[in-house]
Protein backbone atom coordinates (compact mmCIF):
# COMPACT_ATOMS: atom_id res chain seq x y z
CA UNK A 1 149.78 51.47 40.52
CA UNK A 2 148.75 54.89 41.55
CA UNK A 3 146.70 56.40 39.09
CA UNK A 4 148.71 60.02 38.62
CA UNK A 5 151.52 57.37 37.35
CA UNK A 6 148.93 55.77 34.33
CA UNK A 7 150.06 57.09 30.91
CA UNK A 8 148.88 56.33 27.47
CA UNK A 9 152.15 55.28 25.55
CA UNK A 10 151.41 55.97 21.46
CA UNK A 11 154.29 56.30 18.85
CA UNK A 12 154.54 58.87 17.03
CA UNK A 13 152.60 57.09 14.38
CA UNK A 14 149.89 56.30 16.56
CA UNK A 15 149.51 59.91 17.93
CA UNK A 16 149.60 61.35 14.39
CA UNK A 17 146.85 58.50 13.28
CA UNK A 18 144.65 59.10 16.68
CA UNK A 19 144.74 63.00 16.18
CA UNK A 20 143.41 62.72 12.60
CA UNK A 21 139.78 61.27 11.71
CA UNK A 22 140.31 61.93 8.17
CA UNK A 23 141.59 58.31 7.68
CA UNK A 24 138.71 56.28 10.02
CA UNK A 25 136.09 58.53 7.88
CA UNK A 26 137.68 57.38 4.75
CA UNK A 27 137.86 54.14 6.13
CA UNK A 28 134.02 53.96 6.59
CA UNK A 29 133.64 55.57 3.27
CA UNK A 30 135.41 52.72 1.75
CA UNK A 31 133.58 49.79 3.95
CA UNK A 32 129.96 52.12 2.79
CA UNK A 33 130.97 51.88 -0.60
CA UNK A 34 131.47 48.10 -0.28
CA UNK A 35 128.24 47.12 0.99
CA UNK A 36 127.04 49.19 -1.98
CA UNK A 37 128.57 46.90 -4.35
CA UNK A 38 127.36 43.67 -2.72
CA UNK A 39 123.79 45.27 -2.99
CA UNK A 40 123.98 45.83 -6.23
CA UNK A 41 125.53 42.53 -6.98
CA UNK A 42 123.04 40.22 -4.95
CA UNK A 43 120.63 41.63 -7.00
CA UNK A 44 122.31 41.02 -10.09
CA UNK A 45 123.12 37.36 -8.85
CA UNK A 46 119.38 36.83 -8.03
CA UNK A 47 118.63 37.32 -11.16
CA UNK A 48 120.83 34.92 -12.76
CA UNK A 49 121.69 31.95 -9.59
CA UNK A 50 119.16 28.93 -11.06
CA UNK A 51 121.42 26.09 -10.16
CA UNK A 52 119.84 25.07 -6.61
CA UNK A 53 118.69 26.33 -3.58
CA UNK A 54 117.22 29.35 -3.57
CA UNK A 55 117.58 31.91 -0.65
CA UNK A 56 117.89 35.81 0.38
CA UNK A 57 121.26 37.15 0.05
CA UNK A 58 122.43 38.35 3.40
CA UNK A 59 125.20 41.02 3.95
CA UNK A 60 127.15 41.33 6.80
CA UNK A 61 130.28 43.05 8.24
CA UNK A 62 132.49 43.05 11.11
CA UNK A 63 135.95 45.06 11.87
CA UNK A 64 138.32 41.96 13.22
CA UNK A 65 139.06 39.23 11.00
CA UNK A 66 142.27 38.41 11.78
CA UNK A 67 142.45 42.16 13.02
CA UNK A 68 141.15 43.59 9.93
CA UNK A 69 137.50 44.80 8.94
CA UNK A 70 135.46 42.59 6.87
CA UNK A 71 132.46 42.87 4.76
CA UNK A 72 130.75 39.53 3.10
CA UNK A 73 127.84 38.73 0.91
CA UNK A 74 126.66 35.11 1.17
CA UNK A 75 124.18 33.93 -1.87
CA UNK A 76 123.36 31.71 -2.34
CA UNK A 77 123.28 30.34 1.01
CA UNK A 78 121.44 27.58 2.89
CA UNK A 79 123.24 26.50 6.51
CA UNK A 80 121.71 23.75 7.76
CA UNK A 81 123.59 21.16 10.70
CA UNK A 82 124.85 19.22 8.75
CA UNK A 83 123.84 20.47 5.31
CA UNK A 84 125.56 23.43 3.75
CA UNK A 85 125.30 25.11 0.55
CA UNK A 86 127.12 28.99 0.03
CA UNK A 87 128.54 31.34 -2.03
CA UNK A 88 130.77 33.72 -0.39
CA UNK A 89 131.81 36.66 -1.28
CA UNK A 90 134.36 38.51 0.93
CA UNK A 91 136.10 41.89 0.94
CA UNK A 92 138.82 42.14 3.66
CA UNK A 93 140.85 44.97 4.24
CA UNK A 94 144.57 45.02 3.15
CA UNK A 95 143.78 41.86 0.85
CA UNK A 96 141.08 41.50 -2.03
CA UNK A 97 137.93 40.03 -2.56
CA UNK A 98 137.43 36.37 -2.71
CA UNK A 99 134.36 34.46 -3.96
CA UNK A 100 134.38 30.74 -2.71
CA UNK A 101 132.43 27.65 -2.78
CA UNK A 102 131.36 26.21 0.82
CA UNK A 103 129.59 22.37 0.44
CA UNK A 104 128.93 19.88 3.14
CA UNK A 105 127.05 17.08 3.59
CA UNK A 106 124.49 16.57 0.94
CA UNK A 107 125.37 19.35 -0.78
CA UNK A 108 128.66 18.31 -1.51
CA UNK A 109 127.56 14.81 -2.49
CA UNK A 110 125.17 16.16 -5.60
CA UNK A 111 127.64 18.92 -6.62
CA UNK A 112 130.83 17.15 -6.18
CA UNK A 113 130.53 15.31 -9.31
CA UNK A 114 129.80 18.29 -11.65
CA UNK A 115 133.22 19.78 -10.33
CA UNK A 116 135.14 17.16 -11.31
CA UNK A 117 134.05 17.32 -14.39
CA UNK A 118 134.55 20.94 -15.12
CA UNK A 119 137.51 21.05 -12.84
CA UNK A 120 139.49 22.54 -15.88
CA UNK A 121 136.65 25.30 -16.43
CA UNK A 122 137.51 25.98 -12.53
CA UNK A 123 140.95 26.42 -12.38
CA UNK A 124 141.35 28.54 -15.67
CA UNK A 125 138.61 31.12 -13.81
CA UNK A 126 141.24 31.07 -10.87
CA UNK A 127 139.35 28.65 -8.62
CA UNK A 128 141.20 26.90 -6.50
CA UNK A 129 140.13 24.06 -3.73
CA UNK A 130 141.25 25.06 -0.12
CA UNK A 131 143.78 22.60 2.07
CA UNK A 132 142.59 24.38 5.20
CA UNK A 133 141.18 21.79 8.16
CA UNK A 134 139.61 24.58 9.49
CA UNK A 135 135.99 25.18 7.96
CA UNK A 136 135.53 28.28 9.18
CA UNK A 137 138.41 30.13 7.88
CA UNK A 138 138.18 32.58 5.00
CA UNK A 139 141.65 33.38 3.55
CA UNK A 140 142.67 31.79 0.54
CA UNK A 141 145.09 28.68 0.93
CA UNK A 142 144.44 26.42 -2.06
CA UNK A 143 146.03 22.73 -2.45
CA UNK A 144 148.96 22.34 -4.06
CA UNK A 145 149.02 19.10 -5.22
CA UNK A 146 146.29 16.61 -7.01
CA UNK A 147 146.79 14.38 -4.12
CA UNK A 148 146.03 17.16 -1.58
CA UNK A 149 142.98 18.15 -3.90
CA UNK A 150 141.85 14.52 -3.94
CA UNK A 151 142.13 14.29 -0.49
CA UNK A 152 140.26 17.41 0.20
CA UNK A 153 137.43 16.69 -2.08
CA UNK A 154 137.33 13.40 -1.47
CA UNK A 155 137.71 12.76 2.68
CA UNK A 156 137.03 15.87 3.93
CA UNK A 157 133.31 16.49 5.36
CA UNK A 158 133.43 20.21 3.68
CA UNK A 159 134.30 21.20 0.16
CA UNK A 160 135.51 24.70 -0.60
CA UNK A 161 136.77 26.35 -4.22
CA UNK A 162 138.16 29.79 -3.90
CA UNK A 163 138.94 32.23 -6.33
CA UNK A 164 140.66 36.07 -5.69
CA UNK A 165 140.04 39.45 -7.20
CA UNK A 166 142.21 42.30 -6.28
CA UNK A 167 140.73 44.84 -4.83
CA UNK A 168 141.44 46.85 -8.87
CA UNK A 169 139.56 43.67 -10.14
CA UNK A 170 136.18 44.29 -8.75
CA UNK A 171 134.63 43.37 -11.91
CA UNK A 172 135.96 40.27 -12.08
CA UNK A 173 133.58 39.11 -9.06
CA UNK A 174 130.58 38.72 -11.70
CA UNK A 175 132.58 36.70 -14.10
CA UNK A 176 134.01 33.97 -11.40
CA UNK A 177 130.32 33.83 -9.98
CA UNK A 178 128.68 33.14 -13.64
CA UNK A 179 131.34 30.60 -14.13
CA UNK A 180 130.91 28.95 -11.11
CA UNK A 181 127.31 28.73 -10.72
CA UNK A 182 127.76 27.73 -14.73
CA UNK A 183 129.63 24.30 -13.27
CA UNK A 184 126.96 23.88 -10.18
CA UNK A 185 123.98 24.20 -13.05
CA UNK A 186 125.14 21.01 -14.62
CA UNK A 187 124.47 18.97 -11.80
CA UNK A 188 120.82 19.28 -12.79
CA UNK A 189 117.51 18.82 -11.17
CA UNK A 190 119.24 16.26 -8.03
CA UNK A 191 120.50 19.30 -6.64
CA UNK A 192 118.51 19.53 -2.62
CA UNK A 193 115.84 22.80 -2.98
CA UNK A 194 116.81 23.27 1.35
CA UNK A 195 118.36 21.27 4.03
CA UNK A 196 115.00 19.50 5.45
CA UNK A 197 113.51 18.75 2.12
């Protein structure tokens, strides 16, 4: 192809959205204000998390989860190889926040028994136990069915409970993490202090 002949083919869409920064700069006002709030809130959640392992919170961001920016607070958070403990909060673009659960190996084993027993507490607060296969993925996609929940809790390797706030329901993040970490505080003193220990 000769390069006189290269063109940049944008809709009209595109050309009015390239043209204008206003919308990027309110983007990264939005994503700003964001890691703002999950400052303030791993703070807040220091102050209160007593239940088991004990870590720094750690922020992070990226702009292409599934082709949309991202910004997530994990606390609190130990990932070992084969040991995982987390709390995850997420904010992603176009969706809401989520605050979810992530257990494997031992980690499941001493808290998996405290969430059966409070799995009524669980599910009024919204939590909900994810079907996915994939351990890595972050949307929402809870089991539908006891038998899928069973299955998930039961022969999976990895555990994870998810619960949503829209993105109007910001507020709601502090409740779902009190109630949660509420459930993972009954397991009492059996719960692992780090993956080597």
């Amino acid at each position: 192809m000769d390069k006189s002949d290269a063109k940049l083919q944008l809709s009209a869409e595109e050309m009015r959205l390239v043209t204008d920064p206003g919308w990027i700069l309110t983007k990264n006002s939005i994503i700003g204000k964001v890691l703002g709030l999950f400052a303030g809130l791993s703070e807040e959640w220091r102050e209160r998390w007593e239940g088991g392992p004990r870590s720094e919170p750690k922020i992070s961001r990226g702009e292409n989860y599934k082709g949309l920016p991202w910004v997530i607070l994990d606390y609190p958070r130990v990932f070992g190889k084969e040991d995982i403990f987390a709390i995850r909060t997420m904010f992603w673009w176009g969706h809401a926040f989520s605050l979810t659960l992530h257990l494997r190996g031992r980690y499941k084993e001493v808290f998996i028994t405290a969430i059966r027993e409070h799995a009524a507490e669980l599910a009024a607060a919204g939590f909900q136990v994810g079907r996915s296969d994939e351990e890595w993925r972050h949307e929402h996609d809870p089991a539908v069915d006891q038998e899928e929940i069973e299955y998930s809790m039961a022969q999976r390797p990895f555990l994870k409970l998810s619960a949503i706030a829209g993105l109007e329901e910001v507020e709601r993040l502090g409740e779902l993490f009190r109630v949660l970490t509420g459930v993972l505080g009954t397991a009492g003193p059996a719960a692992p202090a780090d993956p080597a220990g």
